[in-house]
N, C-alpha and C. Protein backbone atom coordinates (compact mmCIF):
# COMPACT_ATOMS: atom_id res chain seq x y z
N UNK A 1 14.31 4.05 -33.14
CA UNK A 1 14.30 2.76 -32.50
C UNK A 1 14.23 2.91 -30.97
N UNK A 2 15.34 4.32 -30.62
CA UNK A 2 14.96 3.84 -28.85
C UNK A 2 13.99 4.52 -28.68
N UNK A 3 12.80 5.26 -29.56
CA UNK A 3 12.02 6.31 -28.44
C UNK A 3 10.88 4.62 -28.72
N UNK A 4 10.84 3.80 -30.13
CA UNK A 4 10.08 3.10 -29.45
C UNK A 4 9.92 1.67 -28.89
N UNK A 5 11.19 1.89 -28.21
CA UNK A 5 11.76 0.60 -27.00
C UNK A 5 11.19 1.59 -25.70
N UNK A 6 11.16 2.71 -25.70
CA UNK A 6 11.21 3.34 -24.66
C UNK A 6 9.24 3.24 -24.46
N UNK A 7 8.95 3.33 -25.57
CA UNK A 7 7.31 3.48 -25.98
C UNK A 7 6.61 2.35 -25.31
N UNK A 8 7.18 1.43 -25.89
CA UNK A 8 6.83 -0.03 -25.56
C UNK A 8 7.23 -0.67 -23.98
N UNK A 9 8.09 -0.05 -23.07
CA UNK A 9 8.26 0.03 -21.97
C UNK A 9 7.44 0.53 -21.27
N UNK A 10 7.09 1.90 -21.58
CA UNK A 10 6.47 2.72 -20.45
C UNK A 10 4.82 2.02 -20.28
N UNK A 11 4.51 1.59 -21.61
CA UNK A 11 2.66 1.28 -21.91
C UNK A 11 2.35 0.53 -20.35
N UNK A 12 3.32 -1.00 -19.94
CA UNK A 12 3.13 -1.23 -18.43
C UNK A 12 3.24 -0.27 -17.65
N UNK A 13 3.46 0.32 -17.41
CA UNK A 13 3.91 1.43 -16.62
C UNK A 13 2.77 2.16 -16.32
N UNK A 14 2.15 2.62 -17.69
CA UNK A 14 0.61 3.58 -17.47
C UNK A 14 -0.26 2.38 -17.20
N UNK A 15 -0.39 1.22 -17.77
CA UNK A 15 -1.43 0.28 -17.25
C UNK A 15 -1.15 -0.02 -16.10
N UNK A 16 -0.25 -0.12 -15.27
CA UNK A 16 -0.47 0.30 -13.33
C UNK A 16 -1.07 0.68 -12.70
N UNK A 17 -0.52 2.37 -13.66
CA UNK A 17 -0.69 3.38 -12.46
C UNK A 17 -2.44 3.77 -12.56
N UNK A 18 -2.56 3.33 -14.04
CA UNK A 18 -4.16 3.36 -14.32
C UNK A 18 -5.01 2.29 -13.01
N UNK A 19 -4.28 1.27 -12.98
CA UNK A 19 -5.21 -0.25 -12.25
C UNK A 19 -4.83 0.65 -10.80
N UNK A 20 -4.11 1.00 -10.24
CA UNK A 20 -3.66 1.20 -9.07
C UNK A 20 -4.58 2.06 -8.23
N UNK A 21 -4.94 3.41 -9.42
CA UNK A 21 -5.95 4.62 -9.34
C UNK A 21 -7.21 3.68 -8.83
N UNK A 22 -7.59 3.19 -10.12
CA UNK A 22 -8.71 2.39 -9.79
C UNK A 22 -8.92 1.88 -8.40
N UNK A 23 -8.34 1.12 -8.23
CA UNK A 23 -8.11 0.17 -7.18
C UNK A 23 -8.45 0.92 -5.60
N UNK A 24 -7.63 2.38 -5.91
CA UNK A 24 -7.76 3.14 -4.47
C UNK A 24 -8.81 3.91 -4.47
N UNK A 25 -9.52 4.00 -5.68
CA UNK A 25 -10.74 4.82 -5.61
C UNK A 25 -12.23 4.52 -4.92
N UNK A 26 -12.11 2.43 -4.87
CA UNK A 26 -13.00 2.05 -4.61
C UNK A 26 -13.11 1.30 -2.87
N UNK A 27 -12.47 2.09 -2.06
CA UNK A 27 -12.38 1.89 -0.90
C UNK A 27 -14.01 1.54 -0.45
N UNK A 28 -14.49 0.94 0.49
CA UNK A 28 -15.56 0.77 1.24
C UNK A 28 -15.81 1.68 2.30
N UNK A 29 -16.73 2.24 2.40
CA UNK A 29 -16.91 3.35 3.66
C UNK A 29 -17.65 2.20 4.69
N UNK A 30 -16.52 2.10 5.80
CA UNK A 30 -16.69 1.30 6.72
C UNK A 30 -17.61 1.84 8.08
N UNK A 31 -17.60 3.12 8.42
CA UNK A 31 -18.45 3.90 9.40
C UNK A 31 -19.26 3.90 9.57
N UNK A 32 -20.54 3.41 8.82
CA UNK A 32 -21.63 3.04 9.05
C UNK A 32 -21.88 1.35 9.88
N UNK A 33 -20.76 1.11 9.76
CA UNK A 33 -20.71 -0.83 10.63
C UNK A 33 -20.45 -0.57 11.92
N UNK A 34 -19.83 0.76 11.85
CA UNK A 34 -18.65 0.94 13.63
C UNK A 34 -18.88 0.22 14.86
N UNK A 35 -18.78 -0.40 15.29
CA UNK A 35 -19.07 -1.13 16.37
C UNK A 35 -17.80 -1.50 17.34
N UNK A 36 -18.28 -1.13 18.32
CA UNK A 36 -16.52 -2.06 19.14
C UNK A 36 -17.26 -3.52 20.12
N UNK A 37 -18.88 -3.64 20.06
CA UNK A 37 -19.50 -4.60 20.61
C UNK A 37 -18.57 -5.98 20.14
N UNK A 38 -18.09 -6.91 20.79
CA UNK A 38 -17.57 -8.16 19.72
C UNK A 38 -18.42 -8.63 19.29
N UNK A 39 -19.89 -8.95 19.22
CA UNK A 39 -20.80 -10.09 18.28
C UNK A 39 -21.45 -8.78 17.43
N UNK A 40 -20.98 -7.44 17.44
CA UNK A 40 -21.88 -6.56 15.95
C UNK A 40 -20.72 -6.16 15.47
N UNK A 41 -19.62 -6.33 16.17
CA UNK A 41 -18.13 -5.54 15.10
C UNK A 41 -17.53 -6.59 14.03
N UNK A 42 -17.96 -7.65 13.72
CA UNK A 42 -17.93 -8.39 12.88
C UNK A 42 -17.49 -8.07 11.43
N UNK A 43 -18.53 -7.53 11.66
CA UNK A 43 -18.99 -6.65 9.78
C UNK A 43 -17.88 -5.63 9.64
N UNK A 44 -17.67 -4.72 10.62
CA UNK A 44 -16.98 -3.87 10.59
C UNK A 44 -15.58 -4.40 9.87
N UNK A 45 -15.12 -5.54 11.18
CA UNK A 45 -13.75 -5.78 10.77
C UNK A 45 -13.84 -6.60 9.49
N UNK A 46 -14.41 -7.20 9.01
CA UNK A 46 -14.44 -7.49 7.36
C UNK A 46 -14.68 -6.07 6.73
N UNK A 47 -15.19 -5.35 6.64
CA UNK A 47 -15.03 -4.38 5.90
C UNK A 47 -13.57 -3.65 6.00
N UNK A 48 -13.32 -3.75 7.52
CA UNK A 48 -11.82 -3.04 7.20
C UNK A 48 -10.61 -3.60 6.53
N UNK A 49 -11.04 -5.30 6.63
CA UNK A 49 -9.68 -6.66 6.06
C UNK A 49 -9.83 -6.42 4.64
N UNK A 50 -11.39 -6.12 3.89
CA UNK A 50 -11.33 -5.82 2.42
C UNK A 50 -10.73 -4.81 1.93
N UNK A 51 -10.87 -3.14 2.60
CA UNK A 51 -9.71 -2.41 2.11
C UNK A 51 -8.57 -2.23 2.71
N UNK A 52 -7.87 -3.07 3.37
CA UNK A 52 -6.60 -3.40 3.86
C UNK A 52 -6.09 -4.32 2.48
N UNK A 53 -7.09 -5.20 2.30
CA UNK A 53 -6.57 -6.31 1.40
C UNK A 53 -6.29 -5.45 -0.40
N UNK A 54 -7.39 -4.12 -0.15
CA UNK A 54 -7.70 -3.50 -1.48
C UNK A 54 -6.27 -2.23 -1.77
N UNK A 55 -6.00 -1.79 -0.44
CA UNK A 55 -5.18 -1.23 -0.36
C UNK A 55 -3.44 -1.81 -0.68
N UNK A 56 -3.26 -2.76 0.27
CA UNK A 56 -2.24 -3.60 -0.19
C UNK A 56 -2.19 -4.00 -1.75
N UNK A 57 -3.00 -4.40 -2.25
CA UNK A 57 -3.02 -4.68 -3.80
C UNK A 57 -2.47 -3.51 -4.72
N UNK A 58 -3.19 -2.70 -4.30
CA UNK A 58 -3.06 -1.08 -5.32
C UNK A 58 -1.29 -0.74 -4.63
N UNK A 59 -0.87 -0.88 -3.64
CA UNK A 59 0.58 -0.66 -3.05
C UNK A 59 1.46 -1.57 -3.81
N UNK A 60 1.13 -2.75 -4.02
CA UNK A 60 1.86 -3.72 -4.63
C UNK A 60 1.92 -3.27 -6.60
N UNK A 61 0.97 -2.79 -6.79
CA UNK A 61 1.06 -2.46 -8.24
C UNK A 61 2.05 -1.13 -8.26
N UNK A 62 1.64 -0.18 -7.49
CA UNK A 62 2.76 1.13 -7.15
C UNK A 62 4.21 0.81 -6.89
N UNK A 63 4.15 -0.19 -6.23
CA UNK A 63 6.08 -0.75 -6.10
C UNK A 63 6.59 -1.26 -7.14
N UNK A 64 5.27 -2.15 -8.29
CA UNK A 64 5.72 -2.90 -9.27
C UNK A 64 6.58 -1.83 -10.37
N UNK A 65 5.36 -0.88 -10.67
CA UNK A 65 5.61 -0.03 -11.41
C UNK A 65 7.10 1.08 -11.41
N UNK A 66 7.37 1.42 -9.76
CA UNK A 66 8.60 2.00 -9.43
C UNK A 66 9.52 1.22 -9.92
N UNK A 67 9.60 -0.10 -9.78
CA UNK A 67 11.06 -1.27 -10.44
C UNK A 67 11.29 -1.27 -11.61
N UNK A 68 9.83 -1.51 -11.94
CA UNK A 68 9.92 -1.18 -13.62
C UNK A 68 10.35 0.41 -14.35
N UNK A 69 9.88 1.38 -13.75
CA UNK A 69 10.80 2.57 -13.90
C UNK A 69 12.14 2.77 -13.55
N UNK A 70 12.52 2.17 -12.16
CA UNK A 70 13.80 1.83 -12.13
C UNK A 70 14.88 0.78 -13.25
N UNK A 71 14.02 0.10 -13.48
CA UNK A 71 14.70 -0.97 -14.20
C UNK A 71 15.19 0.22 -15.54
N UNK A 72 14.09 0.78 -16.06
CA UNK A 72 14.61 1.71 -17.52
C UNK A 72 15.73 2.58 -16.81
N UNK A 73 15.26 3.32 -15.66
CA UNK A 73 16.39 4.22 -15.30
C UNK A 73 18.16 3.54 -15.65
N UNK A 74 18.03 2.76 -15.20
CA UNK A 74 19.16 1.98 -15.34
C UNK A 74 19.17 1.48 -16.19
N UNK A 75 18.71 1.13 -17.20
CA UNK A 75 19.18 0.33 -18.40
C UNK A 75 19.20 1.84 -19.54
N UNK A 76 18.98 2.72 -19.12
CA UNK A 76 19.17 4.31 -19.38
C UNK A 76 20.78 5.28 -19.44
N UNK A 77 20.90 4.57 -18.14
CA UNK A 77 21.65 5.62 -17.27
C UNK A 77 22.93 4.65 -16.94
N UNK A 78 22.23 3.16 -16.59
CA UNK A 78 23.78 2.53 -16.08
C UNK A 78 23.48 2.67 -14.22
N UNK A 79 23.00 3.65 -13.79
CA UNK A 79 23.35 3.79 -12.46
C UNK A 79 22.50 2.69 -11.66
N UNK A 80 23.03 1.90 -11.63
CA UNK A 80 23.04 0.20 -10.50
C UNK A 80 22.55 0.46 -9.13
N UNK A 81 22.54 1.72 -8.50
CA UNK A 81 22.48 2.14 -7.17
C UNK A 81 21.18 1.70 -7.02
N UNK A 82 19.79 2.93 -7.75
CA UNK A 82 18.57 2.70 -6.90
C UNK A 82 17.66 1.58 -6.70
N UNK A 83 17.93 0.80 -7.42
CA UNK A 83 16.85 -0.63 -7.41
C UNK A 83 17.43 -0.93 -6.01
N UNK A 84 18.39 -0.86 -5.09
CA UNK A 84 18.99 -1.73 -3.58
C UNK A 84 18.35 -0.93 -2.89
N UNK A 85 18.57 0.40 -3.13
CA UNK A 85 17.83 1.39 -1.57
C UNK A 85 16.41 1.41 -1.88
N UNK A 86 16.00 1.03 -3.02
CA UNK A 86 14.19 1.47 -3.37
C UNK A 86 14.03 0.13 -2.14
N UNK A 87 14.72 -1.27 -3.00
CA UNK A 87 14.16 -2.45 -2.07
C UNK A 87 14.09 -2.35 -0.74
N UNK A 88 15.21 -1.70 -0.35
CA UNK A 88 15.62 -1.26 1.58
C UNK A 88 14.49 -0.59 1.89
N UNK A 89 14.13 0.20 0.98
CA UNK A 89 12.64 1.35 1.82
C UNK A 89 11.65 0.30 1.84
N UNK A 90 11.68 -0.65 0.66
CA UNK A 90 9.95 -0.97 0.97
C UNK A 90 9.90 -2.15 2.03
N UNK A 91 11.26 -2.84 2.06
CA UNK A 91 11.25 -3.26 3.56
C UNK A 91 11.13 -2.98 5.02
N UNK A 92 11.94 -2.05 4.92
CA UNK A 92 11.45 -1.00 6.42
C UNK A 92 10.41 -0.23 6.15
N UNK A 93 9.62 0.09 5.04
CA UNK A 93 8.55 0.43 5.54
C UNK A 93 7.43 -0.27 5.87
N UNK A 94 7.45 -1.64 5.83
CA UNK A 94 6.64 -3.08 5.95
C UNK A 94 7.05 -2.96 7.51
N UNK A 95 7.89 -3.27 7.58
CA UNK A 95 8.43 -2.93 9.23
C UNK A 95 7.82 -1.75 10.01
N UNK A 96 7.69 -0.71 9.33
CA UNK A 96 7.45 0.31 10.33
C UNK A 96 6.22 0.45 10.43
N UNK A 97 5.06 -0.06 9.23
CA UNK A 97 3.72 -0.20 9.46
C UNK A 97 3.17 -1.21 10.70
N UNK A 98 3.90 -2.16 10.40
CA UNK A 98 3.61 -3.34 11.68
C UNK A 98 4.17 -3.19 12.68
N UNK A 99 5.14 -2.94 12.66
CA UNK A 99 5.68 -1.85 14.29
C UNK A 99 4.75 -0.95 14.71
N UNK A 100 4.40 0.38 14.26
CA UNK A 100 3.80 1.25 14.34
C UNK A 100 2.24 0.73 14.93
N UNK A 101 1.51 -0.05 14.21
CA UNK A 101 -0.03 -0.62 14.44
C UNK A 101 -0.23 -1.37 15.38
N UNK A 102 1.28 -2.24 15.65
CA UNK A 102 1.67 -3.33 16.14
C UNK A 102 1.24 -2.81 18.12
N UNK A 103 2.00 -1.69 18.35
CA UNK A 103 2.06 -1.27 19.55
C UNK A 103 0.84 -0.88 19.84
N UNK A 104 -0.19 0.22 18.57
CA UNK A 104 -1.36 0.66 19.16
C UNK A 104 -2.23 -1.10 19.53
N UNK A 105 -2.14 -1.83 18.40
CA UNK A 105 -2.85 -2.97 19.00
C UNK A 105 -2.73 -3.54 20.72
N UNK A 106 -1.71 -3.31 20.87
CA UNK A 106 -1.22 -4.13 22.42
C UNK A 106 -1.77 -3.03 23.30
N UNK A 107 -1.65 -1.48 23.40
CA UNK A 107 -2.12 -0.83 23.93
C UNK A 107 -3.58 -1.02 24.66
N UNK A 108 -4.30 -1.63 23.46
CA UNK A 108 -5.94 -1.54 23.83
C UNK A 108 -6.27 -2.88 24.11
N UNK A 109 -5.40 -3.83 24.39
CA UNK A 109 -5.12 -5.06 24.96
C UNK A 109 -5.59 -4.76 26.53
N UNK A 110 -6.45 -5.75 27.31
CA UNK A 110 -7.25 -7.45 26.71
C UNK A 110 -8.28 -6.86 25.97
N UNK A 111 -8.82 -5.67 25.57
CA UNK A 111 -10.14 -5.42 24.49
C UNK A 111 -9.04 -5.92 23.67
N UNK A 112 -9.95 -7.54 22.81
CA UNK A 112 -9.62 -7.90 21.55
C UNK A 112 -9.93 -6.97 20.92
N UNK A 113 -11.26 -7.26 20.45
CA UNK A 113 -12.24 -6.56 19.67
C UNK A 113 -11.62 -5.05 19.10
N UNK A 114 -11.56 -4.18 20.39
CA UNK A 114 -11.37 -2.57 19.87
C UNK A 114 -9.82 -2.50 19.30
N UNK A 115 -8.81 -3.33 20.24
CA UNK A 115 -7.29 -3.87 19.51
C UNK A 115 -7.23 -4.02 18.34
N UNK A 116 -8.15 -4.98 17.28
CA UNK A 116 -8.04 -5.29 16.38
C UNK A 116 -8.88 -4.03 15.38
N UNK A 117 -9.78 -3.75 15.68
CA UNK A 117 -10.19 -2.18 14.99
C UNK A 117 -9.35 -1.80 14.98
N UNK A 118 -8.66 -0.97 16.20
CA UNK A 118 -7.55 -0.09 15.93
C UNK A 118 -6.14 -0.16 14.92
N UNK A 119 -6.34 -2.16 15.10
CA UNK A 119 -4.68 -2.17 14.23
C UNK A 119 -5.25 -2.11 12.81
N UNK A 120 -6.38 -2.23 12.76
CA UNK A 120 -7.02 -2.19 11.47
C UNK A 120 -7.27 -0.81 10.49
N UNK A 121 -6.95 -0.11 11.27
CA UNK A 121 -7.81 1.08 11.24
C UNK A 121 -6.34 2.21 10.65
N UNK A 122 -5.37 1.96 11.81
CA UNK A 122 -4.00 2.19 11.81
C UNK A 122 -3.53 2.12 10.32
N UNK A 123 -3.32 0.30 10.14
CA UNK A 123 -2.79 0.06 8.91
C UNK A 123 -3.60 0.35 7.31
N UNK A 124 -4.75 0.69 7.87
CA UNK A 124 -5.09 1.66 6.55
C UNK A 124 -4.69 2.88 6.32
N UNK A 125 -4.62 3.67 7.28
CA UNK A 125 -3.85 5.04 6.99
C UNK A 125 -2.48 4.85 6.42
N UNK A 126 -1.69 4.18 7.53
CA UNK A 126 -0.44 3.75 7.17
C UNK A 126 -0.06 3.51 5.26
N UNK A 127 -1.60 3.08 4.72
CA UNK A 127 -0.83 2.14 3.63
C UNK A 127 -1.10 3.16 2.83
N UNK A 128 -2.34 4.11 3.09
CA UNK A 128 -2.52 4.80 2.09
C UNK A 128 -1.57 5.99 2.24
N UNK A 129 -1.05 6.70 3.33
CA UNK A 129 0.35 7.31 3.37
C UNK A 129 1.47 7.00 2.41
N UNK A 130 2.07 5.52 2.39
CA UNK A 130 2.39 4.90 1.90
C UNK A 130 2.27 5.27 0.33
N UNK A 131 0.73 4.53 -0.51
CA UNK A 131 0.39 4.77 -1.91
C UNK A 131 1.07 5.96 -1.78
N UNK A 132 0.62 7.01 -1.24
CA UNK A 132 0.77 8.87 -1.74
C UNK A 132 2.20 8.63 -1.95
N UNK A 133 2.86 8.40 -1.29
CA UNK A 133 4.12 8.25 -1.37
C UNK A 133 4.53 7.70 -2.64
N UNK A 134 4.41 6.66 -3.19
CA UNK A 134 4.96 5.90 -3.99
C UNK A 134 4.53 6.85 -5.00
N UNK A 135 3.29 7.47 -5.41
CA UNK A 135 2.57 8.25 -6.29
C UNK A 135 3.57 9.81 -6.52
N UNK A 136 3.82 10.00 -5.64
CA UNK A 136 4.46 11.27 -5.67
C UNK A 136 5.95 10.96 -6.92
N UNK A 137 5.63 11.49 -7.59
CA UNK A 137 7.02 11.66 -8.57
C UNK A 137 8.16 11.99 -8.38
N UNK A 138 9.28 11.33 -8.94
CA UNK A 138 10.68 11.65 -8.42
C UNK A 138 11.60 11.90 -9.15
């Protein structure tokens, strides 16, 4: 009975990490748009808001999936602790991405244009740092 409560748990779990893969595999190669001109960087910065937007998605399925492993851990184990500090990380690390991008943006201030590449550019690394992270097993 519990290996298949346990069976029937994990199946979300692989359908995640499956959508998540997906999800980060199909990034847009934005380098061919590059522009810091403001009336041709247009394109660019839509291409970078789509895998910002593609990235964030696949991060949000990776956190889902950690709760939901947490959640068994604990309904396993009893130990109540990690679901509070998992939540604490993924808050400060929301914080530290927009902090972090936040400053290079102001840096290259009054260039809108190259400002907003850069914070763009920033918070993609940032997120995909991030995925690896969540991906890495614990």
């Amino acid at each position: 009975m519990k290996k298949t409560k346990y069976l029937l748990t994990s199946l979300p779990c692989l359908l995640l990490s499956t959508f998540a893969q997906a999800n980060f595999d199909i990034l847009k190669d934005c380098d061919p748009l590059a522009d810091t001109h403001p009336s041709r960087a247009k394109n660019y910065i839509v291409c970078l808001d789509d895998n910002i937007r593609n990235l964030e998605r696949t991060r949000k399925t990776w956190i889902t999936k950690l709760r939901l492993d947490m959640d068994l851990i604990e309904q396993d184990t009893g130990n109540s602790q990690l679901l509070p500090i998992i939540e604490r990380s993924f808050i400060r690390q929301d914080n530290y991405i927009e902090d972090s991008c936040r400053w290079r943006y102001l840096h290259q201030m009054p260039n809108a244009t190259k400002a907003a590449i850069i914070y763009k550019k920033c918070k993609i690394r940032m997120l995909k740092r991030h995925i690896e992270d969540l991906k890495h097993p614990y």
